[in-house]
PDB file of N, CA and C in Angstrom:
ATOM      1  N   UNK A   1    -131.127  -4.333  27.419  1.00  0.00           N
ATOM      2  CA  UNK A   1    -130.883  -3.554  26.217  1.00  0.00           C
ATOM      3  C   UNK A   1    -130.053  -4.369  25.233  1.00  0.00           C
ATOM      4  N   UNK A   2    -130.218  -4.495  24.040  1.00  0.00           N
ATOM      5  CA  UNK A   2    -129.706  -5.267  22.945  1.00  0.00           C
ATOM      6  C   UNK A   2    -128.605  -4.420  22.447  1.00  0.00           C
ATOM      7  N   UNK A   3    -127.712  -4.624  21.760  1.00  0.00           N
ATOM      8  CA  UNK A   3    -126.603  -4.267  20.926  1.00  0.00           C
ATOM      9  C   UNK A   3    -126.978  -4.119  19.531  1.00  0.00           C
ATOM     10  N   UNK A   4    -126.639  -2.849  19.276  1.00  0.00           N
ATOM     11  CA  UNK A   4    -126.642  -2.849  17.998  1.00  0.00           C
ATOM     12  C   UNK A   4    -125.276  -3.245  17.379  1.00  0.00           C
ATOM     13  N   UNK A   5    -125.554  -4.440  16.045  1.00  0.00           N
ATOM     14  CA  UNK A   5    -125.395  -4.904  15.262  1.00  0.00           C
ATOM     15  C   UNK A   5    -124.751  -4.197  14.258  1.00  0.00           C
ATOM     16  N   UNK A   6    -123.412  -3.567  13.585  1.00  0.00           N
ATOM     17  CA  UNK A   6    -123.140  -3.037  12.934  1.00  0.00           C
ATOM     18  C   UNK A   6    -123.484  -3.511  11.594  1.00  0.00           C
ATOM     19  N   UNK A   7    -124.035  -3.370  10.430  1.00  0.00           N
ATOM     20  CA  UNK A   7    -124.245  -3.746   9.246  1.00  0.00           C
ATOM     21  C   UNK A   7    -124.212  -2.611   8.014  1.00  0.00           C
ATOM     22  N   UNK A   8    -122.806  -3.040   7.468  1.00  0.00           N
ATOM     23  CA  UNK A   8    -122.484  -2.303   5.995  1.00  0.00           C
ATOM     24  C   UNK A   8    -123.489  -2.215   5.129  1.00  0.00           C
ATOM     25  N   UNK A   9    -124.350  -3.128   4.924  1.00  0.00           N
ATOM     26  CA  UNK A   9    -125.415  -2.771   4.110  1.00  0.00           C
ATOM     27  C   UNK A   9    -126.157  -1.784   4.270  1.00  0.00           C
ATOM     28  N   UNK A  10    -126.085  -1.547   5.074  1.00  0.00           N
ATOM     29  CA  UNK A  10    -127.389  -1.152   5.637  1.00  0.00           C
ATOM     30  C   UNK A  10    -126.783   0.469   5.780  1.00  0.00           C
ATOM     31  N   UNK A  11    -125.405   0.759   5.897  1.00  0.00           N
ATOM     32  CA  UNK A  11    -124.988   1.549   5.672  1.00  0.00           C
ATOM     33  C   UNK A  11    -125.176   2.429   4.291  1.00  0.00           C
ATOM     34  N   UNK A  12    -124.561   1.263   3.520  1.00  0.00           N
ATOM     35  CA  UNK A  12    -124.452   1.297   2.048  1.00  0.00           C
ATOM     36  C   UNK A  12    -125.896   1.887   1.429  1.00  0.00           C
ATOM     37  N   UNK A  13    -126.789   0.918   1.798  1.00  0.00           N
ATOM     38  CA  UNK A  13    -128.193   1.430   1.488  1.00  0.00           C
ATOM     39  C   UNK A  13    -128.249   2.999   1.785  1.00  0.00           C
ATOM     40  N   UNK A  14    -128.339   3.520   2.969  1.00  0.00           N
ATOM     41  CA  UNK A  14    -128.063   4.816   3.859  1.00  0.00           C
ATOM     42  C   UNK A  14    -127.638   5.950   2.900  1.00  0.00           C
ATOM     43  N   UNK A  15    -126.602   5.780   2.679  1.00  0.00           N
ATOM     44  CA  UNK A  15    -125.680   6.875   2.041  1.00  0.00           C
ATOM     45  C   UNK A  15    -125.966   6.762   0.436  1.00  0.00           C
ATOM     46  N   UNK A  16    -126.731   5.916   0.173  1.00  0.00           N
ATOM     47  CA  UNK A  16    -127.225   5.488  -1.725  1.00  0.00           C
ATOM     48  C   UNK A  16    -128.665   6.736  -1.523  1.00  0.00           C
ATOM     49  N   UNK A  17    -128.905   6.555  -0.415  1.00  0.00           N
ATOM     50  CA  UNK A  17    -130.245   7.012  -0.373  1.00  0.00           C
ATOM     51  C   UNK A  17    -130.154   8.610   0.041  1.00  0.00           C
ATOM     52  N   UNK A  18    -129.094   9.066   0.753  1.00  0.00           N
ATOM     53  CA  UNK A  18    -128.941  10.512   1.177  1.00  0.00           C
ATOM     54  C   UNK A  18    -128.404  11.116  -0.486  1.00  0.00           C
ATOM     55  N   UNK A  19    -127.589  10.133  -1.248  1.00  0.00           N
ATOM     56  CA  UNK A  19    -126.499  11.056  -2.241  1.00  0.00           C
ATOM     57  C   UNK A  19    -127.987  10.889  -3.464  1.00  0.00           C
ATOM     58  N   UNK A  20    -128.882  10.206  -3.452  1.00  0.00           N
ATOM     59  CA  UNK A  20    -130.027  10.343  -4.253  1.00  0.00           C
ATOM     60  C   UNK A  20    -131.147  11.821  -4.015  1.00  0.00           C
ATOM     61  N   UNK A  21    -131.088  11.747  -3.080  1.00  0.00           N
ATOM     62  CA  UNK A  21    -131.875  13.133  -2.584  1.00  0.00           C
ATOM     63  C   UNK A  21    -131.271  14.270  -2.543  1.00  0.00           C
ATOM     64  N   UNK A  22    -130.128  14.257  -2.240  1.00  0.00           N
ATOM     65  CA  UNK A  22    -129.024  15.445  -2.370  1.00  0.00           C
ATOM     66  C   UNK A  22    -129.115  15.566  -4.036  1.00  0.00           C
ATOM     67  N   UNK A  23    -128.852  14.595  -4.444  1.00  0.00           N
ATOM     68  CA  UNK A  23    -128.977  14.911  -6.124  1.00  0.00           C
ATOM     69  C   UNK A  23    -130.389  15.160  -6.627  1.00  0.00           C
ATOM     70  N   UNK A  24    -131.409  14.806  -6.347  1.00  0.00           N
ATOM     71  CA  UNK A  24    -132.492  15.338  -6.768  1.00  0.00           C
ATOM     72  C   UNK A  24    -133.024  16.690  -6.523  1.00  0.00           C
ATOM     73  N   UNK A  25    -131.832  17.012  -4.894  1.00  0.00           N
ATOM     74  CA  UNK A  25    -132.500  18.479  -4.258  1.00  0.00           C
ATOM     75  C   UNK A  25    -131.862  19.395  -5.485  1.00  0.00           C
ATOM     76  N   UNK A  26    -130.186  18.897  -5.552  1.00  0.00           N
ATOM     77  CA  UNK A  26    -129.698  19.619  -6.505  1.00  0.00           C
ATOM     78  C   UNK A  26    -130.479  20.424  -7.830  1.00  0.00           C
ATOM     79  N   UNK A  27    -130.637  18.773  -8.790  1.00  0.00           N
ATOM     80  CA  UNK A  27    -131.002  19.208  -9.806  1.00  0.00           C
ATOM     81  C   UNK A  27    -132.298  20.321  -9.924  1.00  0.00           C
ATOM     82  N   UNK A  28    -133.029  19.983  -9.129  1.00  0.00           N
ATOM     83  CA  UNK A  28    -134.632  20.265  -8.445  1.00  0.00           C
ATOM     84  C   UNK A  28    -133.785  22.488  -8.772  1.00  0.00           C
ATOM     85  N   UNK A  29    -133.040  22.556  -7.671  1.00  0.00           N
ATOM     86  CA  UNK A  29    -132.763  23.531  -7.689  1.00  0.00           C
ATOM     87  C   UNK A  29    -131.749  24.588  -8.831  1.00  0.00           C
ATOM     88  N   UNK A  30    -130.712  23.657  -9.453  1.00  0.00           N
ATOM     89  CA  UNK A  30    -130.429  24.101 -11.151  1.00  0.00           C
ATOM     90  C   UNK A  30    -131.698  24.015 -11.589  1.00  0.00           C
ATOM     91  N   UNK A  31    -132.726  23.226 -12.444  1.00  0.00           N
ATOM     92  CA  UNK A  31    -133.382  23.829 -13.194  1.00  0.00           C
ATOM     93  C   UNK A  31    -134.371  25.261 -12.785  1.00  0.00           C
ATOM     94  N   UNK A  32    -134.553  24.972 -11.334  1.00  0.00           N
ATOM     95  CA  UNK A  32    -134.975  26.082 -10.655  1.00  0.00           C
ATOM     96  C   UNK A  32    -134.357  27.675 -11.197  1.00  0.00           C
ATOM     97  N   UNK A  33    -132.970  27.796 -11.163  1.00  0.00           N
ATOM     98  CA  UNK A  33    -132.260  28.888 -11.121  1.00  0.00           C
ATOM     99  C   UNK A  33    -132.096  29.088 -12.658  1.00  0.00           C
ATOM    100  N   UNK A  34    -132.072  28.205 -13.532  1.00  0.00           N
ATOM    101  CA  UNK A  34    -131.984  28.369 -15.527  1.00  0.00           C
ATOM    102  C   UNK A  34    -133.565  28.541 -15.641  1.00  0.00           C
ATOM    103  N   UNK A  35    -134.439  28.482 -14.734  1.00  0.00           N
ATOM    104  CA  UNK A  35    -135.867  28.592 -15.113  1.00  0.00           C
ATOM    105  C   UNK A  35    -136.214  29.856 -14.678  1.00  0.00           C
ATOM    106  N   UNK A  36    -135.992  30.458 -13.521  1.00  0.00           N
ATOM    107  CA  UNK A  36    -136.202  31.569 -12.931  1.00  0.00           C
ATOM    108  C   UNK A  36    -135.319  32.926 -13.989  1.00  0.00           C
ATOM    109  N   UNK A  37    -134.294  33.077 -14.539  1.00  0.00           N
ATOM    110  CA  UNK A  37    -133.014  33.686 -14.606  1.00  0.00           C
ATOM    111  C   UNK A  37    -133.025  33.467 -16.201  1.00  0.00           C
ATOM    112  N   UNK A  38    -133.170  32.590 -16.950  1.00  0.00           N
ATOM    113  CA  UNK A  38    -132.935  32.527 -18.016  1.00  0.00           C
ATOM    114  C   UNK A  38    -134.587  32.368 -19.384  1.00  0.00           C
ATOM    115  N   UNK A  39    -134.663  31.140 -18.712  1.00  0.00           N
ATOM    116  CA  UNK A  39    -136.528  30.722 -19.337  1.00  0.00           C
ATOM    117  C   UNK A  39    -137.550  31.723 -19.431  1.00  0.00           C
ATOM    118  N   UNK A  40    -138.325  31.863 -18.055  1.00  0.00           N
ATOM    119  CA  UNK A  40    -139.146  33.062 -17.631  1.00  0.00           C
ATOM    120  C   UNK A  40    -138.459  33.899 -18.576  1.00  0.00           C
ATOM    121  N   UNK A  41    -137.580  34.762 -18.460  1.00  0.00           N
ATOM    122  CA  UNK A  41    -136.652  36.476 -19.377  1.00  0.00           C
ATOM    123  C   UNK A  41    -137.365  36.055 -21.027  1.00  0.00           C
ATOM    124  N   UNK A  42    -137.070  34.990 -21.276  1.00  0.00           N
ATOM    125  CA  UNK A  42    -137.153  34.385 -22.387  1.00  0.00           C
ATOM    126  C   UNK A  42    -138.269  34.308 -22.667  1.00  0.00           C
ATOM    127  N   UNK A  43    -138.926  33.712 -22.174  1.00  0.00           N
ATOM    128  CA  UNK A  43    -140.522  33.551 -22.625  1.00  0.00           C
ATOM    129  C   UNK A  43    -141.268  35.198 -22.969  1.00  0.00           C
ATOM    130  N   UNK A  44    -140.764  35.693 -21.574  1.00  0.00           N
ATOM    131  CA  UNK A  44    -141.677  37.325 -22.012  1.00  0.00           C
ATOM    132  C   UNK A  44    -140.756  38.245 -23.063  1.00  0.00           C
ATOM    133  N   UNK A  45    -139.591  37.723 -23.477  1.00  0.00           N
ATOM    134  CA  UNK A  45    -138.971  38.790 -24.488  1.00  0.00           C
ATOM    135  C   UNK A  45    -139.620  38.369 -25.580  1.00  0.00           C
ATOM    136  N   UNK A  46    -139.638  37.273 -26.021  1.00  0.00           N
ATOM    137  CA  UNK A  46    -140.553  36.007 -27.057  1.00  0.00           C
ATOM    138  C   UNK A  46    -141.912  36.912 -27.672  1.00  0.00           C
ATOM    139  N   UNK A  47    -142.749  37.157 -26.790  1.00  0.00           N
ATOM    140  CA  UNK A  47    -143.729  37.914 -27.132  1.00  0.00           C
ATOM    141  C   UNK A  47    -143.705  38.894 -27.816  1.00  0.00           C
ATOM    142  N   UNK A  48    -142.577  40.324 -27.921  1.00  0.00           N
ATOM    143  CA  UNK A  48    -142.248  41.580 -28.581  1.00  0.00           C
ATOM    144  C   UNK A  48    -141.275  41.032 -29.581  1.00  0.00           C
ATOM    145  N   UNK A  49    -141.048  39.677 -29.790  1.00  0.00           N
ATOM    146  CA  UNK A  49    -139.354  39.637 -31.351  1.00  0.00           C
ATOM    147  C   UNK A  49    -140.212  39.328 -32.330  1.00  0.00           C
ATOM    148  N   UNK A  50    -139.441  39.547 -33.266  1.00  0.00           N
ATOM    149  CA  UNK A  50    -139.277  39.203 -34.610  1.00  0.00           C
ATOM    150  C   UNK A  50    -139.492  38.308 -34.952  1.00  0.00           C
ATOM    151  N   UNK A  51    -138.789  37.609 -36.135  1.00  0.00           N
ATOM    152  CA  UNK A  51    -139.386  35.986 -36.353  1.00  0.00           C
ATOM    153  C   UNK A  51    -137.737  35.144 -36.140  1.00  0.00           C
ATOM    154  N   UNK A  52    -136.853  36.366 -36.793  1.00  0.00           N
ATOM    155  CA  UNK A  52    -135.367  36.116 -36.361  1.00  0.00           C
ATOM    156  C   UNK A  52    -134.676  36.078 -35.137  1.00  0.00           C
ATOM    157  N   UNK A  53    -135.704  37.089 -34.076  1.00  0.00           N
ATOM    158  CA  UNK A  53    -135.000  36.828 -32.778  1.00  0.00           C
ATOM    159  C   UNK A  53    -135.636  36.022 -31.933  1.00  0.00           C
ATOM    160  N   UNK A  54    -136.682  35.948 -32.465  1.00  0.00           N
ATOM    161  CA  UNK A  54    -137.628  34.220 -31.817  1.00  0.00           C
ATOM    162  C   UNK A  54    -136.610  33.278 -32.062  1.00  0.00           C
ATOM    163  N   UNK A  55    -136.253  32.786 -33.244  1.00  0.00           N
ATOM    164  CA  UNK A  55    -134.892  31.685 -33.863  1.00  0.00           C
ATOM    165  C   UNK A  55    -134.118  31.656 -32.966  1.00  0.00           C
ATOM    166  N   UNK A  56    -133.623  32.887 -32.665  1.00  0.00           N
ATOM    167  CA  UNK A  56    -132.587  33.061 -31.869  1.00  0.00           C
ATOM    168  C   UNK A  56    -132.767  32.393 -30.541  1.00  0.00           C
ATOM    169  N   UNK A  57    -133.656  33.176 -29.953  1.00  0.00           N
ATOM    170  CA  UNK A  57    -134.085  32.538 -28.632  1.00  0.00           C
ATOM    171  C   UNK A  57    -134.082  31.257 -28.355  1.00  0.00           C
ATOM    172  N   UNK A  58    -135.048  30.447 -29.423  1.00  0.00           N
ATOM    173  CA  UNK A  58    -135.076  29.296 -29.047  1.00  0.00           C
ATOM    174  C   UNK A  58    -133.621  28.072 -29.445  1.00  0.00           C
ATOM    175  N   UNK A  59    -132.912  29.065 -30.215  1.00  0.00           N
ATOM    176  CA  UNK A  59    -131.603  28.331 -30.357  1.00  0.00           C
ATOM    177  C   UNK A  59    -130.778  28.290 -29.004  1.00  0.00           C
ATOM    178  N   UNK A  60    -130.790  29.744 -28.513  1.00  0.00           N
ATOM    179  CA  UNK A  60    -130.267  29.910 -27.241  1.00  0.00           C
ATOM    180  C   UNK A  60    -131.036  28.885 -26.322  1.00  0.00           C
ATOM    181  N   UNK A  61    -132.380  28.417 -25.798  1.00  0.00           N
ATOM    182  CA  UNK A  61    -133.087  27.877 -24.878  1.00  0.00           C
ATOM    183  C   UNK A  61    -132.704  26.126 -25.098  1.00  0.00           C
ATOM    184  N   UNK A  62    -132.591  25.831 -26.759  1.00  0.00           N
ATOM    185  CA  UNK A  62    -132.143  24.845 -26.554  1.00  0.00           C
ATOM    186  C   UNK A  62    -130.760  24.272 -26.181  1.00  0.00           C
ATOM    187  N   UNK A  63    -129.870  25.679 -26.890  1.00  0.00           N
ATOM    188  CA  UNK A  63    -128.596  24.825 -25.869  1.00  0.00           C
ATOM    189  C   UNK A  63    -128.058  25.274 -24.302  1.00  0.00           C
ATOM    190  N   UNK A  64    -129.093  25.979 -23.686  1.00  0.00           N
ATOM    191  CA  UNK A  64    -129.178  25.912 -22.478  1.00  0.00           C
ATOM    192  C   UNK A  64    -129.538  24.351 -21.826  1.00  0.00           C
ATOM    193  N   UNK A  65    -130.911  24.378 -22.269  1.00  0.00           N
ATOM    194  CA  UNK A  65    -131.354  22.924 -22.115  1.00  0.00           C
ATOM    195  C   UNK A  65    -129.845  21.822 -22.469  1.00  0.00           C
ATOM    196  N   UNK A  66    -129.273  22.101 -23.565  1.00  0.00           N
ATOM    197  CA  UNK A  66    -128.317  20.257 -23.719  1.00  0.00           C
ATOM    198  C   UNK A  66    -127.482  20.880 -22.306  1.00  0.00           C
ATOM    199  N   UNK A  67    -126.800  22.178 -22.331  1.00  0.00           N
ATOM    200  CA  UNK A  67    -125.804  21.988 -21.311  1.00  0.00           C
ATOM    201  C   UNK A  67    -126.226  21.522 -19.835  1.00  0.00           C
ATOM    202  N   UNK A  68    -127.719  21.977 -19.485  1.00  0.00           N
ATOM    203  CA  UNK A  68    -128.571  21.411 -18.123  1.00  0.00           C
ATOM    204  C   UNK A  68    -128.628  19.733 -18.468  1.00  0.00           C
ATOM    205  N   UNK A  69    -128.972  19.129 -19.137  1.00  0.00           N
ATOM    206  CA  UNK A  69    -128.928  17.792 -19.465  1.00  0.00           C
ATOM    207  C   UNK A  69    -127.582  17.397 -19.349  1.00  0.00           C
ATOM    208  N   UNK A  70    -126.611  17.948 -19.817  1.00  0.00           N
ATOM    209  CA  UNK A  70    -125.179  17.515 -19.694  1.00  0.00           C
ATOM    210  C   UNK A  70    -124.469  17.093 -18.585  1.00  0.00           C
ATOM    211  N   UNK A  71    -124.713  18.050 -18.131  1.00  0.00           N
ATOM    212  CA  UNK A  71    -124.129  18.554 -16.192  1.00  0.00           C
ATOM    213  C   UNK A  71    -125.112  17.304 -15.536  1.00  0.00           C
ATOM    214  N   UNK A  72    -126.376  17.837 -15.560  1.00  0.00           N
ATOM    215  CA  UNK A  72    -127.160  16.424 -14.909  1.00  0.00           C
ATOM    216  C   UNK A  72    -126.814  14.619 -15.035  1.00  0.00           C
ATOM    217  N   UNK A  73    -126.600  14.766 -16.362  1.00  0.00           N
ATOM    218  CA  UNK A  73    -125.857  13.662 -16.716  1.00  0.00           C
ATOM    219  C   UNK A  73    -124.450  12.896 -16.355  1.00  0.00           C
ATOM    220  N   UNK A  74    -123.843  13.845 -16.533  1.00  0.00           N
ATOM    221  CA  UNK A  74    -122.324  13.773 -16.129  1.00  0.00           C
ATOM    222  C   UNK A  74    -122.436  13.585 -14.709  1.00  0.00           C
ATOM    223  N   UNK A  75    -123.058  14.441 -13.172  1.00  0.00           N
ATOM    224  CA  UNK A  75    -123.415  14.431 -12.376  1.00  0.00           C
ATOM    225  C   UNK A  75    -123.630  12.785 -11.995  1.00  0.00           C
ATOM    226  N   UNK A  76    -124.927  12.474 -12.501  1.00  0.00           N
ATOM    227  CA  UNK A  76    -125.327  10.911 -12.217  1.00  0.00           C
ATOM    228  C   UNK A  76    -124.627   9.696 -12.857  1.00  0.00           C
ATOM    229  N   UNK A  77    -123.303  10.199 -12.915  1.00  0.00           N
ATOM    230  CA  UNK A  77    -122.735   9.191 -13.807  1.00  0.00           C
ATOM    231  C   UNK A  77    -121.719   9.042 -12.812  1.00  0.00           C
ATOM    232  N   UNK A  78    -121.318  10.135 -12.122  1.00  0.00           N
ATOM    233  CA  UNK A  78    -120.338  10.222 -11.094  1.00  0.00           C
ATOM    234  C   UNK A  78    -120.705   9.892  -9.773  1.00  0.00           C
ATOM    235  N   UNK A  79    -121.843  10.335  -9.614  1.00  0.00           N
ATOM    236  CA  UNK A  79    -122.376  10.199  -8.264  1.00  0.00           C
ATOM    237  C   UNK A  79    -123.006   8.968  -7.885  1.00  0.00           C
ATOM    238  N   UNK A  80    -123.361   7.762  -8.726  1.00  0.00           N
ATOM    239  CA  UNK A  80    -124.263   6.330  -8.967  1.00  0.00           C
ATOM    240  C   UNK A  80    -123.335   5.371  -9.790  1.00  0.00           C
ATOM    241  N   UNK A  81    -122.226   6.109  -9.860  1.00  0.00           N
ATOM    242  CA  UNK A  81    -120.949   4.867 -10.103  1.00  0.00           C
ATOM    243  C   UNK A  81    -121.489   4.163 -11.315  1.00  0.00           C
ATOM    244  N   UNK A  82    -122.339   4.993 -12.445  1.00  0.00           N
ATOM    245  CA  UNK A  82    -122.724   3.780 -13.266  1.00  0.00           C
ATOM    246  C   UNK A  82    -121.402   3.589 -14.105  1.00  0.00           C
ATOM    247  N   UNK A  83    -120.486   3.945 -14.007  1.00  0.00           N
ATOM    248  CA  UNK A  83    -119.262   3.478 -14.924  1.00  0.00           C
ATOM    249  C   UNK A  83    -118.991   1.462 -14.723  1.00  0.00           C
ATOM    250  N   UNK A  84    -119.269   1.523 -13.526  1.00  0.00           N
ATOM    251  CA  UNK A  84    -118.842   0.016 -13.099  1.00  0.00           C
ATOM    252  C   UNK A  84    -119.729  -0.560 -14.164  1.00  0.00           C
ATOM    253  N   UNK A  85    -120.950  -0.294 -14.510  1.00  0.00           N
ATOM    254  CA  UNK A  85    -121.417  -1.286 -15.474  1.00  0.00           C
ATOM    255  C   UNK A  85    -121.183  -1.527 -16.669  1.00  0.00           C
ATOM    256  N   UNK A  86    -120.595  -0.898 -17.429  1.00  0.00           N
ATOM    257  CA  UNK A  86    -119.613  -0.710 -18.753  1.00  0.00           C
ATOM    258  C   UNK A  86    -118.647  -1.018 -18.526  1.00  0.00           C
ATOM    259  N   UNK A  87    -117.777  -0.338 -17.494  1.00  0.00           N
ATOM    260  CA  UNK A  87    -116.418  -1.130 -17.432  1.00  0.00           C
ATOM    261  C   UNK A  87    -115.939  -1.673 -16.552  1.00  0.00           C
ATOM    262  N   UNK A  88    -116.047  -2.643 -16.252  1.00  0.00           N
ATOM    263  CA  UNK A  88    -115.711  -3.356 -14.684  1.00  0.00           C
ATOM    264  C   UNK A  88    -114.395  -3.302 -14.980  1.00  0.00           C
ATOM    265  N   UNK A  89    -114.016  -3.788 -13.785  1.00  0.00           N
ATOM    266  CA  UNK A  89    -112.953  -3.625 -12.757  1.00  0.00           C
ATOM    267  C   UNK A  89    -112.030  -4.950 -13.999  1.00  0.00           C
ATOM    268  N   UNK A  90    -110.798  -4.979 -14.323  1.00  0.00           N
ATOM    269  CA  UNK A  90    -110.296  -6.210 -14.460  1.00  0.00           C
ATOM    270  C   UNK A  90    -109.845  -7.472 -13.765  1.00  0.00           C
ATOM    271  N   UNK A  91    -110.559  -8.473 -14.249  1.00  0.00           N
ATOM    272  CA  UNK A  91    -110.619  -9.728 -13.059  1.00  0.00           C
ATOM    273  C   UNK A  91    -109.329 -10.186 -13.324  1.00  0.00           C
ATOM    274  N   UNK A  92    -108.922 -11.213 -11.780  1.00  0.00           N
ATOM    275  CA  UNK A  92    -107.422 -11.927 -11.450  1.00  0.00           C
ATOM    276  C   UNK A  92    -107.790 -12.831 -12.653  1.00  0.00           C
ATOM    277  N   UNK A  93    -106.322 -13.342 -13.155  1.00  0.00           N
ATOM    278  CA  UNK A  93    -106.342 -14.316 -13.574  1.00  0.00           C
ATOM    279  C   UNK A  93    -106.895 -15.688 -13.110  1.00  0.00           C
ATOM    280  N   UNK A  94    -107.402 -16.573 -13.530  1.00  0.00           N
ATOM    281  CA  UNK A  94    -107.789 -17.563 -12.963  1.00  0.00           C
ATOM    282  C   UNK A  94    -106.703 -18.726 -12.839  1.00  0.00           C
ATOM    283  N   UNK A  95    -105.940 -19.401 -10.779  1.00  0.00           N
ATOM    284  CA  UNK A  95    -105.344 -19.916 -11.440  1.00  0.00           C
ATOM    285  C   UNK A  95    -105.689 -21.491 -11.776  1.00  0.00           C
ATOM    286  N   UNK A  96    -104.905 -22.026 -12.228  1.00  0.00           N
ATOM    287  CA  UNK A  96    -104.919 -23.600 -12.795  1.00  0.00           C
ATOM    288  C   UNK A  96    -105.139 -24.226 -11.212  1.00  0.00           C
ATOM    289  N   UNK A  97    -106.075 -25.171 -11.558  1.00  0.00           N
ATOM    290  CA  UNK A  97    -106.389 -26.225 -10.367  1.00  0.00           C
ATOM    291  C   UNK A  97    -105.495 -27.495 -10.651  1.00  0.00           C
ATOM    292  N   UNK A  98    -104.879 -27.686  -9.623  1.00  0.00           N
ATOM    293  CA  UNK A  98    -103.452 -28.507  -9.125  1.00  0.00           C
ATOM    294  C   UNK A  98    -104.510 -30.068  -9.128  1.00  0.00           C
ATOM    295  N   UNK A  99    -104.463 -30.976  -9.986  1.00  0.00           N
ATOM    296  CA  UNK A  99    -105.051 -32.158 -10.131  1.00  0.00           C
ATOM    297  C   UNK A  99    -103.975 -32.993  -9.278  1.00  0.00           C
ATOM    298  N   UNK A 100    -104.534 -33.803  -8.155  1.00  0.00           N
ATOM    299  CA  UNK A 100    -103.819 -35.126  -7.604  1.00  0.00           C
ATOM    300  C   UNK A 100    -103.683 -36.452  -8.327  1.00  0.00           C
ATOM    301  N   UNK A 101    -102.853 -36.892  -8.591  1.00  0.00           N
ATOM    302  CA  UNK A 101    -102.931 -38.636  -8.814  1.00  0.00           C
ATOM    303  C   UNK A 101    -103.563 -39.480  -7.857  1.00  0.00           C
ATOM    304  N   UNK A 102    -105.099 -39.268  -8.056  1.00  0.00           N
ATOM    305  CA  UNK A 102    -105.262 -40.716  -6.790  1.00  0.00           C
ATOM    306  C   UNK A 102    -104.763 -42.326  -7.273  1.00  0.00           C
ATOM    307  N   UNK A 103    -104.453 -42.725  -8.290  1.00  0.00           N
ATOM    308  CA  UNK A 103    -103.815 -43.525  -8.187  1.00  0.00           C
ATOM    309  C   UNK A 103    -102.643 -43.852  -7.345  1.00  0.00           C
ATOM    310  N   UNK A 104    -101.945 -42.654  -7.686  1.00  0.00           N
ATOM    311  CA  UNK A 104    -100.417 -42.823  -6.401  1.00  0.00           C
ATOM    312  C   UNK A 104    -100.758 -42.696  -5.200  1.00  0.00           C
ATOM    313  N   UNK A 105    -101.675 -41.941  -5.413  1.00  0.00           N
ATOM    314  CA  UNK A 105    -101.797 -41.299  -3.539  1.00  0.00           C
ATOM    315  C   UNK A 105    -102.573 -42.476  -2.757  1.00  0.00           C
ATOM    316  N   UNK A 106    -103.185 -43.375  -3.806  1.00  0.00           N
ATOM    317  CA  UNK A 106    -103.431 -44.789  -3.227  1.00  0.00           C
ATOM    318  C   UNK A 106    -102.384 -45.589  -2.861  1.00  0.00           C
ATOM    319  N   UNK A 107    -101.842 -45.711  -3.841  1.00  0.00           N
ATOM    320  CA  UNK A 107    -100.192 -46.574  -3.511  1.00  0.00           C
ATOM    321  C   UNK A 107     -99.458 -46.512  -2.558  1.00  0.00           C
ATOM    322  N   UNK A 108     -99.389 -45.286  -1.841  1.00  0.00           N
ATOM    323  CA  UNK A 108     -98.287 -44.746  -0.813  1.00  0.00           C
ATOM    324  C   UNK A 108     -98.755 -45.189   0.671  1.00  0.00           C
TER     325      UNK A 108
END
C-alpha cells in the first residue's frame, strides 16, 4: 500500500472548487426566491395596470435586479479574493546587494 502524499495544491484546488459551487448553488437559489416571490407577482399584476403602474413596476423590477447583481457581486468579490488583483499585498523592501572587492579578497 502506498502513502498518500499530502499536497496543498491540490487542496487549494479542492476548496476553490467546493466555494465555486456553493456559490453558484447559492446564487442559482436567490434568483430562484426574487423570481418565484417577486418577478412571477409582477409579471401577472403587469397584465391588469395602467401605463403608470406598469412604470412603476418595472422601476421596482429593475432595482430589484441592481440590488441581486449587487449582493452577487459583492459576494464574488469576497469569496474569489479578486481584491488581490487590484491591490496586492505591499512588497519588502528590496535590500542592497553587499558587492565584494575581489581585488582585496585576492590580496589576502
Amino acid at each position: 500500500m502506498g502513502h498518500r502524499v499530502y499536497s496543498p495544491t491540490l487542496s487549494r484546488f479542492t476548496r476553490s472548487i467546493l466555494a465555486m459551487i456553493a456559490y453558484l448553488i447559492g446564487a442559482a437559489i436567490l434568483i430562484g426566491i426574487v423570481t418565484h416571490y417577486f418577478l412571477l407577482p409582477a409579471m401577472k399584476a403587469a397584465h391588469g395596470a395602467t401605463a403608470p403602474q406598469k412604470r412603476q413596476l418595472m422601476a421596482t423590477s429593475r432595482l430589484m435586479l441592481m440590488v441581486v447583481l449587487f449582493v452577487l457581486g459583492v459576494v464574488t468579490f469576497m469569496l474569489f479574493r479578486v481584491r488581490r488583483f487590484f491591490f496586492p499585498r505591499p512588497s519588502e523592501k528590496p535590500q542592497r546587494t553587499q558587492y565584494v572587492d575581489a581585488w582585496a579578497e585576492a590580496g589576502r
